[in-house]
Every structure is written in C-alpha cells, then in structure tokens.
PDB file of N, CA and C in Angstrom:
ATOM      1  N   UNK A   1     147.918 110.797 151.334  1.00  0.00           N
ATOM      2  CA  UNK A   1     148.800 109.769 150.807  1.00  0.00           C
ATOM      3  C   UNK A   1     149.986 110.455 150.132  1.00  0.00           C
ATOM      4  N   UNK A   2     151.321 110.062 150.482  1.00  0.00           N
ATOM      5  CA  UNK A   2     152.370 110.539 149.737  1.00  0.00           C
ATOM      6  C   UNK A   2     152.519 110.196 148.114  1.00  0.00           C
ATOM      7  N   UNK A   3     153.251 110.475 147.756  1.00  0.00           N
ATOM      8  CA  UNK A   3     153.408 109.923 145.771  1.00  0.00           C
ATOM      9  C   UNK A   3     153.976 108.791 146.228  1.00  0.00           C
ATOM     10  N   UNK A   4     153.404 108.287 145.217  1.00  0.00           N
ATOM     11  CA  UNK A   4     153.926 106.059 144.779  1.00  0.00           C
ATOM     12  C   UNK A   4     155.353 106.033 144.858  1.00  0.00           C
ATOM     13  N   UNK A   5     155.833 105.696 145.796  1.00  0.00           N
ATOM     14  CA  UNK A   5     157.443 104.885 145.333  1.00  0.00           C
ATOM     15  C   UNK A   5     157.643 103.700 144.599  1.00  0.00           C
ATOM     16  N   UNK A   6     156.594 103.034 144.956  1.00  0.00           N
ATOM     17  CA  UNK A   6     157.329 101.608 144.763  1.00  0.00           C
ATOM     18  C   UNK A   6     157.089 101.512 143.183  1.00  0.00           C
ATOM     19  N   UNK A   7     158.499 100.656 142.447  1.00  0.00           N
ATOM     20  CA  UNK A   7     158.634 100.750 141.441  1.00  0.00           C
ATOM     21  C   UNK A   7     157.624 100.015 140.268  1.00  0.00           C
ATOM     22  N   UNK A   8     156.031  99.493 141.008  1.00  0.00           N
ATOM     23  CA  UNK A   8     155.401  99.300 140.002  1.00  0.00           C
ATOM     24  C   UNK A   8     154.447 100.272 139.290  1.00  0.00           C
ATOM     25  N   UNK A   9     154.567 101.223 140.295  1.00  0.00           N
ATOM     26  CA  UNK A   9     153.741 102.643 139.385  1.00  0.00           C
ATOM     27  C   UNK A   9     154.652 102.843 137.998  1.00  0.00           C
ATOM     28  N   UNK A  10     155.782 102.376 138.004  1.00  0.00           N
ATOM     29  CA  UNK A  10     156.812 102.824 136.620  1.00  0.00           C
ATOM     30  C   UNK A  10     156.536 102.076 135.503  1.00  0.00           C
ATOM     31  N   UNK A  11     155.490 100.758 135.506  1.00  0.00           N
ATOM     32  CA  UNK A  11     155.181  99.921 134.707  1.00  0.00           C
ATOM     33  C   UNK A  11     154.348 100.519 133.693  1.00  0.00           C
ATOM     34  N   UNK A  12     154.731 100.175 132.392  1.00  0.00           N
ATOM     35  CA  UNK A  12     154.411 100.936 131.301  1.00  0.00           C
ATOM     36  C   UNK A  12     152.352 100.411 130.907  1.00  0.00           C
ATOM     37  N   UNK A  13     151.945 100.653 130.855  1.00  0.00           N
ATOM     38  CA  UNK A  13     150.581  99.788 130.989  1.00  0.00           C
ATOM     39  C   UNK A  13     150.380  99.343 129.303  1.00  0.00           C
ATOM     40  N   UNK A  14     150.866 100.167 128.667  1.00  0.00           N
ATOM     41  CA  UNK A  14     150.421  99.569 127.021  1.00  0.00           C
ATOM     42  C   UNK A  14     151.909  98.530 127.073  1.00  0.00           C
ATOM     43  N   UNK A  15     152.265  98.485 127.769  1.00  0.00           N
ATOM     44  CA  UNK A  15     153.660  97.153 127.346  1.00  0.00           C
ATOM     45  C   UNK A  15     153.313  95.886 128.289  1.00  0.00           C
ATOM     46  N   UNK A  16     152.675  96.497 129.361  1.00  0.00           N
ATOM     47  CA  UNK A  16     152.527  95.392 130.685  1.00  0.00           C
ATOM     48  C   UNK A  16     151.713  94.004 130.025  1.00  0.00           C
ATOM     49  N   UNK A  17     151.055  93.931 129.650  1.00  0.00           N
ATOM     50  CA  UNK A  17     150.471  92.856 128.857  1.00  0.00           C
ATOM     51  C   UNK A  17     151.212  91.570 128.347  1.00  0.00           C
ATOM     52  N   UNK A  18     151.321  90.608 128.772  1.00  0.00           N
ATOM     53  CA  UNK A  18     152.049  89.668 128.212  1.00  0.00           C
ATOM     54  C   UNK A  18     152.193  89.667 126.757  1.00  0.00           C
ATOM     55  N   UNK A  19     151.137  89.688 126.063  1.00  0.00           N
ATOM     56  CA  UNK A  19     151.083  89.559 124.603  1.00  0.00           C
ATOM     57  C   UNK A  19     152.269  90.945 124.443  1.00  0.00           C
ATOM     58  N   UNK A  20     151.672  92.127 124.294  1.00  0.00           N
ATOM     59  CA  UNK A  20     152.296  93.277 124.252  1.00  0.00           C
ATOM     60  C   UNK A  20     153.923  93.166 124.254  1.00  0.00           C
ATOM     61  N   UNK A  21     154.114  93.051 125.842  1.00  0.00           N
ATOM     62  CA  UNK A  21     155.561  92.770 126.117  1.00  0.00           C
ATOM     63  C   UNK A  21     155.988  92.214 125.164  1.00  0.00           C
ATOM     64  N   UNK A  22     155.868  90.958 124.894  1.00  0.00           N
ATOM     65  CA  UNK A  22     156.256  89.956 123.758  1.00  0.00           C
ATOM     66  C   UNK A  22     156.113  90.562 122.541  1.00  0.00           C
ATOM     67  N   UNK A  23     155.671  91.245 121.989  1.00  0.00           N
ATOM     68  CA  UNK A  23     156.041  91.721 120.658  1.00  0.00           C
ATOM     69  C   UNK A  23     156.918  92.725 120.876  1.00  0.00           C
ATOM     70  N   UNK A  24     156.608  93.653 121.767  1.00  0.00           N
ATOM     71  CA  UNK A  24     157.833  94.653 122.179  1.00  0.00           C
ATOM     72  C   UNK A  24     159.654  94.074 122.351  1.00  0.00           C
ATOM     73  N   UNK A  25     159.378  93.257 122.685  1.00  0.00           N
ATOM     74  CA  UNK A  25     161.100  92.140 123.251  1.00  0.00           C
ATOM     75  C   UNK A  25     161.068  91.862 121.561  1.00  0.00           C
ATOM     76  N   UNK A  26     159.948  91.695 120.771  1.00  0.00           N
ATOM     77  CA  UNK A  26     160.916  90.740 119.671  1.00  0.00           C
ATOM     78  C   UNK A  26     161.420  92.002 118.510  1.00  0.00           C
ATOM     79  N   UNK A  27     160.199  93.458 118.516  1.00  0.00           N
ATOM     80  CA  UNK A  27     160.692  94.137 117.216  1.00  0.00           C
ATOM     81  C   UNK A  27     161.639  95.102 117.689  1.00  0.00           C
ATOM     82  N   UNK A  28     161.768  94.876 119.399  1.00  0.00           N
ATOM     83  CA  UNK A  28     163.228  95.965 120.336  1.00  0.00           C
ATOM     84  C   UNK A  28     164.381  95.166 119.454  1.00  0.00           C
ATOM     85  N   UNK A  29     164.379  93.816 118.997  1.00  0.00           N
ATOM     86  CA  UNK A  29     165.432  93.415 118.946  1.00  0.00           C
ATOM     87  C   UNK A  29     165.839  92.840 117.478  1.00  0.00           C
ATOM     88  N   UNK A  30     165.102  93.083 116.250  1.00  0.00           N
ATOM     89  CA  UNK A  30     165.032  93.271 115.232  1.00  0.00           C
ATOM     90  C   UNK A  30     164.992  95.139 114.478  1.00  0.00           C
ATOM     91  N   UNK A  31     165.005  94.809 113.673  1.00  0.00           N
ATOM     92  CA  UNK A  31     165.059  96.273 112.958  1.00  0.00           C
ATOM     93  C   UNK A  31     163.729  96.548 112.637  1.00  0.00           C
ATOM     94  N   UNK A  32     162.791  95.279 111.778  1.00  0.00           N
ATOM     95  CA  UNK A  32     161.379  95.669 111.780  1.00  0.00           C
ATOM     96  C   UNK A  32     161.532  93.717 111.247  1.00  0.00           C
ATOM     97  N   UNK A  33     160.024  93.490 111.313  1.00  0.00           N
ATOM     98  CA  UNK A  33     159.839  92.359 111.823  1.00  0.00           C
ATOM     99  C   UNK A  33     158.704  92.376 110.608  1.00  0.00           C
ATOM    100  N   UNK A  34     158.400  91.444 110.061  1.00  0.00           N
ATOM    101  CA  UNK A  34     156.569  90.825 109.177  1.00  0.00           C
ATOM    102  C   UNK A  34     156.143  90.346 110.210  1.00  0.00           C
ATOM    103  N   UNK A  35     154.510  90.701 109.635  1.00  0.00           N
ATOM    104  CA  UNK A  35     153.099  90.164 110.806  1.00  0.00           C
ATOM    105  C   UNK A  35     153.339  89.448 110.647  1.00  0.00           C
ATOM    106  N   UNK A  36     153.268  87.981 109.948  1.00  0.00           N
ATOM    107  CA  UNK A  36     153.364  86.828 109.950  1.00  0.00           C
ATOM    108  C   UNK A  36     154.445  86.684 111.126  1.00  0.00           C
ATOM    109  N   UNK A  37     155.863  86.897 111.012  1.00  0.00           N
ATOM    110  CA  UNK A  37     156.674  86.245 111.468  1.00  0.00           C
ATOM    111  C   UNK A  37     156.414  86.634 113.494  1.00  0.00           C
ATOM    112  N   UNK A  38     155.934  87.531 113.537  1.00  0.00           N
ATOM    113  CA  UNK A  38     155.932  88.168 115.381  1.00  0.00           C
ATOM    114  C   UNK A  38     154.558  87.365 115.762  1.00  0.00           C
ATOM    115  N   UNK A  39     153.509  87.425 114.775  1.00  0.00           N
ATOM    116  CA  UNK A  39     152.306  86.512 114.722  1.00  0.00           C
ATOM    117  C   UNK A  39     152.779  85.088 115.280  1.00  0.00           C
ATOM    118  N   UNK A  40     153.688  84.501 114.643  1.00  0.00           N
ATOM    119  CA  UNK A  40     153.990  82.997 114.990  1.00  0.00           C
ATOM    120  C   UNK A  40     154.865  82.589 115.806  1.00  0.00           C
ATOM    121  N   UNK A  41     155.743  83.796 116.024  1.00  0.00           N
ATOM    122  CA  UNK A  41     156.941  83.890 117.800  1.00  0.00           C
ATOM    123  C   UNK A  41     156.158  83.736 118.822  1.00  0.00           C
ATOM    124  N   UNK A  42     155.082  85.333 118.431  1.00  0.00           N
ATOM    125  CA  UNK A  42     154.260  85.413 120.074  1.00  0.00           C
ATOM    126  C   UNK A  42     153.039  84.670 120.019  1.00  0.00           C
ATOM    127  N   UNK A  43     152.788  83.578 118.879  1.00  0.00           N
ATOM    128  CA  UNK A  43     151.649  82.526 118.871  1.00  0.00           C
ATOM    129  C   UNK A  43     150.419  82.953 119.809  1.00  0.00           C
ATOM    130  N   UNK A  44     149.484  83.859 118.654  1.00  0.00           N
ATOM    131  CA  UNK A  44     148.291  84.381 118.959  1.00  0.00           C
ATOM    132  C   UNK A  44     147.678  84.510 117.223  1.00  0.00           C
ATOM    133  N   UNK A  45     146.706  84.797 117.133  1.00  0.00           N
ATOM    134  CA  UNK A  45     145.844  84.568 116.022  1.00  0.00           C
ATOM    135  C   UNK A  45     146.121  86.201 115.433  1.00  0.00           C
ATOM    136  N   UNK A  46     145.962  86.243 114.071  1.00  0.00           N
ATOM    137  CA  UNK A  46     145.944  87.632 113.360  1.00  0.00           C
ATOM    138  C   UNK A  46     144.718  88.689 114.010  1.00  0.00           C
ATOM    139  N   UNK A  47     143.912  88.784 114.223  1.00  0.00           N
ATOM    140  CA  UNK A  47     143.116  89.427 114.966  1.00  0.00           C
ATOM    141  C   UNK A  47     143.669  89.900 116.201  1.00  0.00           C
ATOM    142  N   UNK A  48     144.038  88.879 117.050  1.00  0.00           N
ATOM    143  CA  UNK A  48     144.935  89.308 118.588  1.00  0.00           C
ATOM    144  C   UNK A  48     146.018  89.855 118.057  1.00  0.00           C
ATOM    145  N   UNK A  49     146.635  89.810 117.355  1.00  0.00           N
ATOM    146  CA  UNK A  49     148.084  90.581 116.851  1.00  0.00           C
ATOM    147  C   UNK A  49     147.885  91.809 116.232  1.00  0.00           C
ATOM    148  N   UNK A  50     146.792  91.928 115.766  1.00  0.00           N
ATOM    149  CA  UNK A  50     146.512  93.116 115.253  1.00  0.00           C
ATOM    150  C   UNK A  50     145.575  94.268 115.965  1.00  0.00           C
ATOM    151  N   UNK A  51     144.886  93.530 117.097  1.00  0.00           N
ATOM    152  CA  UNK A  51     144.325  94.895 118.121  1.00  0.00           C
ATOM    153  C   UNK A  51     145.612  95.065 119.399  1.00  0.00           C
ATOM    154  N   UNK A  52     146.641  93.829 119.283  1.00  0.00           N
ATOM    155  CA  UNK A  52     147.464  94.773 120.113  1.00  0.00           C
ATOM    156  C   UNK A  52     148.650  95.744 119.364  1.00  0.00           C
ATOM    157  N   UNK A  53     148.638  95.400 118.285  1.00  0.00           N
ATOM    158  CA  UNK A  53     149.321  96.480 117.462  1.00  0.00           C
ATOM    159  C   UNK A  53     148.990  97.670 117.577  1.00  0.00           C
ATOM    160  N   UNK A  54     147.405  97.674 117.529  1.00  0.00           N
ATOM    161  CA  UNK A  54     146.591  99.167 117.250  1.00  0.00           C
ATOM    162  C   UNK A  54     146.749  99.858 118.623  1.00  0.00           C
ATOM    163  N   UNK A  55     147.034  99.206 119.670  1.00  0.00           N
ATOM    164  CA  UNK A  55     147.129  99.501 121.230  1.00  0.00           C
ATOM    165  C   UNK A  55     148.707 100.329 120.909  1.00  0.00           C
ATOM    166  N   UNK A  56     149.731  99.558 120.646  1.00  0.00           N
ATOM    167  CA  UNK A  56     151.009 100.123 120.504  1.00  0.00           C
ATOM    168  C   UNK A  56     151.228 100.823 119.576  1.00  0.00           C
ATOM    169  N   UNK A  57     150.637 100.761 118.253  1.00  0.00           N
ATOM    170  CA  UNK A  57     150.425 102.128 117.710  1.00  0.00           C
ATOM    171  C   UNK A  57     150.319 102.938 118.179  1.00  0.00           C
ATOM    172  N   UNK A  58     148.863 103.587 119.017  1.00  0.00           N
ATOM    173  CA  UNK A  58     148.281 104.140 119.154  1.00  0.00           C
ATOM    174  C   UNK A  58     148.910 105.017 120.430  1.00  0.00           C
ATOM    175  N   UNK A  59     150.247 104.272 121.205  1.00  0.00           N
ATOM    176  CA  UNK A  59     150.634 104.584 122.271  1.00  0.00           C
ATOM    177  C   UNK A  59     151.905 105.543 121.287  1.00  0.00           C
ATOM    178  N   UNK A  60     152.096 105.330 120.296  1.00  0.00           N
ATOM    179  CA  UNK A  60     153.063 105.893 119.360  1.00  0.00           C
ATOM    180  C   UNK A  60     154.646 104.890 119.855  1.00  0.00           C
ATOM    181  N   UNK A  61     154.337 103.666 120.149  1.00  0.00           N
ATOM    182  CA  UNK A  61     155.657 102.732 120.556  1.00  0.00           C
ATOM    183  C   UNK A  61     156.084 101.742 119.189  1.00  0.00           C
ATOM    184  N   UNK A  62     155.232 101.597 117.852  1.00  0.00           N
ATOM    185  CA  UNK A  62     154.985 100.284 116.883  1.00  0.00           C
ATOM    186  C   UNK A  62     154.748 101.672 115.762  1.00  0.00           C
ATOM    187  N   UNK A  63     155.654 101.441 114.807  1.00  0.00           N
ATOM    188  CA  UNK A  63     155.413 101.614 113.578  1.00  0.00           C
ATOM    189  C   UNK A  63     154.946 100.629 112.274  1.00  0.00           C
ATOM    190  N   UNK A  64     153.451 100.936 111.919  1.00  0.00           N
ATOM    191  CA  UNK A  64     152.587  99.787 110.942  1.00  0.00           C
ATOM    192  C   UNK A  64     153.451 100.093 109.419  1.00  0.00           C
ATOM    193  N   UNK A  65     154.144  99.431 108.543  1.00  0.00           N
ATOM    194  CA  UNK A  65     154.741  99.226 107.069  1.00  0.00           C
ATOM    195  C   UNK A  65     153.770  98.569 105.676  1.00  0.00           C
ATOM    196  N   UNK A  66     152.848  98.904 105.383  1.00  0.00           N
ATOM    197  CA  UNK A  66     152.586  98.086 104.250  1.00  0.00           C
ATOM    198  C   UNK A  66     152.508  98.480 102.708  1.00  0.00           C
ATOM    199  N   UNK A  67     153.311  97.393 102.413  1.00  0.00           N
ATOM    200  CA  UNK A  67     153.215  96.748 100.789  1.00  0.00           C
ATOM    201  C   UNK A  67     152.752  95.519 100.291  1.00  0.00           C
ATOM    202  N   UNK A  68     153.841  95.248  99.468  1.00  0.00           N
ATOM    203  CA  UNK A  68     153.726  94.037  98.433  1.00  0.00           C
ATOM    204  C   UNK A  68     155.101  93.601  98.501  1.00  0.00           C
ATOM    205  N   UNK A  69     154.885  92.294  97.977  1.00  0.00           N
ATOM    206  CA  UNK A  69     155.921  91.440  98.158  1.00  0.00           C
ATOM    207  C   UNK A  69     155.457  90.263  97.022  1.00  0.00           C
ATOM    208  N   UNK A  70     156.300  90.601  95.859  1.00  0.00           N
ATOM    209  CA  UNK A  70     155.642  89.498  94.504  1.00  0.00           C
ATOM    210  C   UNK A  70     154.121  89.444  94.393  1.00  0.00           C
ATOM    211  N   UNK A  71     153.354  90.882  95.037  1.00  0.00           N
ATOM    212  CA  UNK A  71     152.109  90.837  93.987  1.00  0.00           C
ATOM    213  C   UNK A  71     151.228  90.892  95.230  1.00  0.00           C
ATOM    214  N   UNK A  72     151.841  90.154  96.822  1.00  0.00           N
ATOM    215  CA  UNK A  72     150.999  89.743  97.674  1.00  0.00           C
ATOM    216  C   UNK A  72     150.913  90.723  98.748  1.00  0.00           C
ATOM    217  N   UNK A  73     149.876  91.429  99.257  1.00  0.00           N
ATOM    218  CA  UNK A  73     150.332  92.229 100.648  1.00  0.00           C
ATOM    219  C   UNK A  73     151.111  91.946 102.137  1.00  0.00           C
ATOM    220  N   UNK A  74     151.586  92.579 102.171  1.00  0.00           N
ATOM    221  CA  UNK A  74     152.363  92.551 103.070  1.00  0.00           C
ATOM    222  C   UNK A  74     152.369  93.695 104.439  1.00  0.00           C
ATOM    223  N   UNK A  75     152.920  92.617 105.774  1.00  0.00           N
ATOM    224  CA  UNK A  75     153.066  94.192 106.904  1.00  0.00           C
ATOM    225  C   UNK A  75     154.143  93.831 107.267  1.00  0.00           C
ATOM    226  N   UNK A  76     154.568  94.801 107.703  1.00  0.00           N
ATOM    227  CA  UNK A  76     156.103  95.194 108.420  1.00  0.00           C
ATOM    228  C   UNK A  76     156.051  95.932 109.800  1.00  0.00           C
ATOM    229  N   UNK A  77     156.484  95.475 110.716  1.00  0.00           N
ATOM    230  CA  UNK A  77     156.213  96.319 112.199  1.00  0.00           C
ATOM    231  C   UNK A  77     157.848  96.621 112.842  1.00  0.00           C
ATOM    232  N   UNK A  78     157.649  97.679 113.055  1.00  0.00           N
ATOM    233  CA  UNK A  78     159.522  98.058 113.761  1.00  0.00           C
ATOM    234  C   UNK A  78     158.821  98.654 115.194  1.00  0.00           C
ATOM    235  N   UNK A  79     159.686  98.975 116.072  1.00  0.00           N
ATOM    236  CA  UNK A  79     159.614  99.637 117.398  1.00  0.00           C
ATOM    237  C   UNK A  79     160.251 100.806 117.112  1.00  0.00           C
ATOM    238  N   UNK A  80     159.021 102.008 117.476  1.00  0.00           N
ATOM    239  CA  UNK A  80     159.791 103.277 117.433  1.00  0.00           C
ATOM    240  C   UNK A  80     161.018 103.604 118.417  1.00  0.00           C
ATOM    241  N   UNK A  81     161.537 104.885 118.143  1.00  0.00           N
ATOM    242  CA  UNK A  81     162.319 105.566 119.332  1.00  0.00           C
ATOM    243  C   UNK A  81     161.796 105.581 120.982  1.00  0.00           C
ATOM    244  N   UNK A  82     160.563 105.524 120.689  1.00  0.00           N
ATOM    245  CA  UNK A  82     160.155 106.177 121.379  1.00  0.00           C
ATOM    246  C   UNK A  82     159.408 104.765 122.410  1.00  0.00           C
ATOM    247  N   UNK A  83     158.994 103.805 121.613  1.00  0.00           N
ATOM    248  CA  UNK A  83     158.659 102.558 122.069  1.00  0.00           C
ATOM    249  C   UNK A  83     159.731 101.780 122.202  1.00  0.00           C
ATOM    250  N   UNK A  84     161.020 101.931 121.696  1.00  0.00           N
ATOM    251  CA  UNK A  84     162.106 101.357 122.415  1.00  0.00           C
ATOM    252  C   UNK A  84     162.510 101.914 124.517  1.00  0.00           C
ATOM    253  N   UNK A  85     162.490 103.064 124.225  1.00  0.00           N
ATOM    254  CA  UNK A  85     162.866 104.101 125.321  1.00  0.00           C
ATOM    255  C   UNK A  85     161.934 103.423 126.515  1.00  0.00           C
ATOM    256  N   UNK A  86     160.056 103.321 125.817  1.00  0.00           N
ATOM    257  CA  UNK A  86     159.581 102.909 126.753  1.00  0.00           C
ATOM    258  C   UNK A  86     159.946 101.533 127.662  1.00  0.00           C
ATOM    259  N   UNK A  87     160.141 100.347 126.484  1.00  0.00           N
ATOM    260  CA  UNK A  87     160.448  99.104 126.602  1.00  0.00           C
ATOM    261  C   UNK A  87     161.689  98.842 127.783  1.00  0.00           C
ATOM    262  N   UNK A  88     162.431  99.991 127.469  1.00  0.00           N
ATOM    263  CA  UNK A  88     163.437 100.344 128.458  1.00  0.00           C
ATOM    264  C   UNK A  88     163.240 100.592 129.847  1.00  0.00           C
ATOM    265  N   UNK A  89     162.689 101.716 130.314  1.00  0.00           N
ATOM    266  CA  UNK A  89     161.923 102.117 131.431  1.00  0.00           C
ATOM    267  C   UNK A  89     161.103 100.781 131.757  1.00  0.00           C
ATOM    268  N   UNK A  90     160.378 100.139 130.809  1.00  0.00           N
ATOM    269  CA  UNK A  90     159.558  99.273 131.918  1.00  0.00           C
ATOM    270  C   UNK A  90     160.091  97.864 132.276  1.00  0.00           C
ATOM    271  N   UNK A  91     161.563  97.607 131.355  1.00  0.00           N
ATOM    272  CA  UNK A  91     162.568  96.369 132.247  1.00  0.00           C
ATOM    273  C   UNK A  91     162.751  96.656 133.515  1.00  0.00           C
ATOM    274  N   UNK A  92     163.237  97.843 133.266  1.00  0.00           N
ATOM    275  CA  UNK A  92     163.923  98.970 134.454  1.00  0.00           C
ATOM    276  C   UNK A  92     163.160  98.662 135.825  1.00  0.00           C
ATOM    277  N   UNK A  93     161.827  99.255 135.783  1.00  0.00           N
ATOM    278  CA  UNK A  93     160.728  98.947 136.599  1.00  0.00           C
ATOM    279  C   UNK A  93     160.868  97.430 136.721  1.00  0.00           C
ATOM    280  N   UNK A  94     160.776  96.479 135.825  1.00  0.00           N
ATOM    281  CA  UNK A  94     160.816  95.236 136.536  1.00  0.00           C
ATOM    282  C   UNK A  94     161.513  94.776 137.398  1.00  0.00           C
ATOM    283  N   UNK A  95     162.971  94.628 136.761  1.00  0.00           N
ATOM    284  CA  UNK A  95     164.104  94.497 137.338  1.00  0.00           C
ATOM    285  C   UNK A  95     164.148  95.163 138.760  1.00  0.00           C
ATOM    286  N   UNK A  96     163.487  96.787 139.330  1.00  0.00           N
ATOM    287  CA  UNK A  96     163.426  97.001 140.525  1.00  0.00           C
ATOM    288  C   UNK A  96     162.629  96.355 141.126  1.00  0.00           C
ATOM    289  N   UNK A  97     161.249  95.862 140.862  1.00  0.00           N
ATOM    290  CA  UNK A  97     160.323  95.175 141.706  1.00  0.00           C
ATOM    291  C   UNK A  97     160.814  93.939 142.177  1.00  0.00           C
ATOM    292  N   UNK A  98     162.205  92.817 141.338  1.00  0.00           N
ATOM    293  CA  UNK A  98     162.113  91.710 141.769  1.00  0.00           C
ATOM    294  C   UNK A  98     163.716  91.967 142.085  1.00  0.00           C
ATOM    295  N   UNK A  99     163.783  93.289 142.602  1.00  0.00           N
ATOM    296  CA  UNK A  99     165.196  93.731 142.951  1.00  0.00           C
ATOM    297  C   UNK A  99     166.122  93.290 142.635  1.00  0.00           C
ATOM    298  N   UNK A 100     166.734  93.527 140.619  1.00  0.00           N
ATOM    299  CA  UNK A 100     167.900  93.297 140.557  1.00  0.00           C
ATOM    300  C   UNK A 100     168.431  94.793 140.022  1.00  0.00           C
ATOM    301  N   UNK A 101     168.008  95.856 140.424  1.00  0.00           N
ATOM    302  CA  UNK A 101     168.860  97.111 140.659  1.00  0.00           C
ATOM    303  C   UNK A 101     168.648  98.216 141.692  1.00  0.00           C
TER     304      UNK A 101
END
C-alpha cells in the first residue's frame, strides 16, 4: 500500500470530535474563555466538558486556569499555540475533503 493521500488522514483525532471541535472553534476565538461559559455554548454537562478538556489538555492543545472570583472557584480555559496551529491544520483537512482548497 502506498502512504494515505487523501486528506482525511490529516484530521486531527483529539479535535475530530464534535464536542472537541466545538470548544476548540470557541477558545481559537476568544483569548481564554470560563467553564461555565464554553459549558453552556457547547451545551453538554460539567462532567462531559471536563473529560474532554482532559483529552485536549492532555494533547497539550487547552490550557486549564484556576482561581477565585469574590471568594468562589473558578476555571479559565484558553487554546494553546500549539492547539491553535492544530485547529488550523484540521480546517485545512476539512476544507480539502469537501474540496474548498
């Protein structure tokens, strides 16, 4: 077998996930984002928001922030360099599969 051309081998697999994707599109396009607030965009329960965090963590794409905020804890999630770059590459890949480059 020759190497994969076709442009879905380029699909990022920790982004491919609907949920995933969707938090990726919202903290690509913020500076850093509260759990609460990406929690209630990408409407999934704190538990689901928080093992796909640990997924994009863990891929080193999601940087985790916590404090306080008037006494109360708080999280903060941004998209690294590096999880932007990916987010990039795997439009890229889309956009070739449904050929708009």
């Amino acid at each position: 077998m020759s190497r994969p051309e076709h442009p879905r081998h380029l699909l990022d697999r920790e982004i491919h996930s609907p949920v995933r994707l969707s938090i990726m599109t919202l903290l690509v396009a913020a500076e850093q984002a509260e759990f609460r607030r990406v929690r209630d965009t990408v409407e999934v329960s704190d538990s689901a928001l928080s093992k796909h965090i640990s997924t994009l963590e863990s891929a080193g794409y999601v940087e985790v922030r916590k404090g306080n905020v008037d006494g109360r804890p708080r999280t903060w999630l941004s998209a690294t360099p590096l999880g932007r770059r990916a987010y990039e590459s795997h439009l890229a890949a889309l956009d070739a599969i449904i050929g708009r480059s």
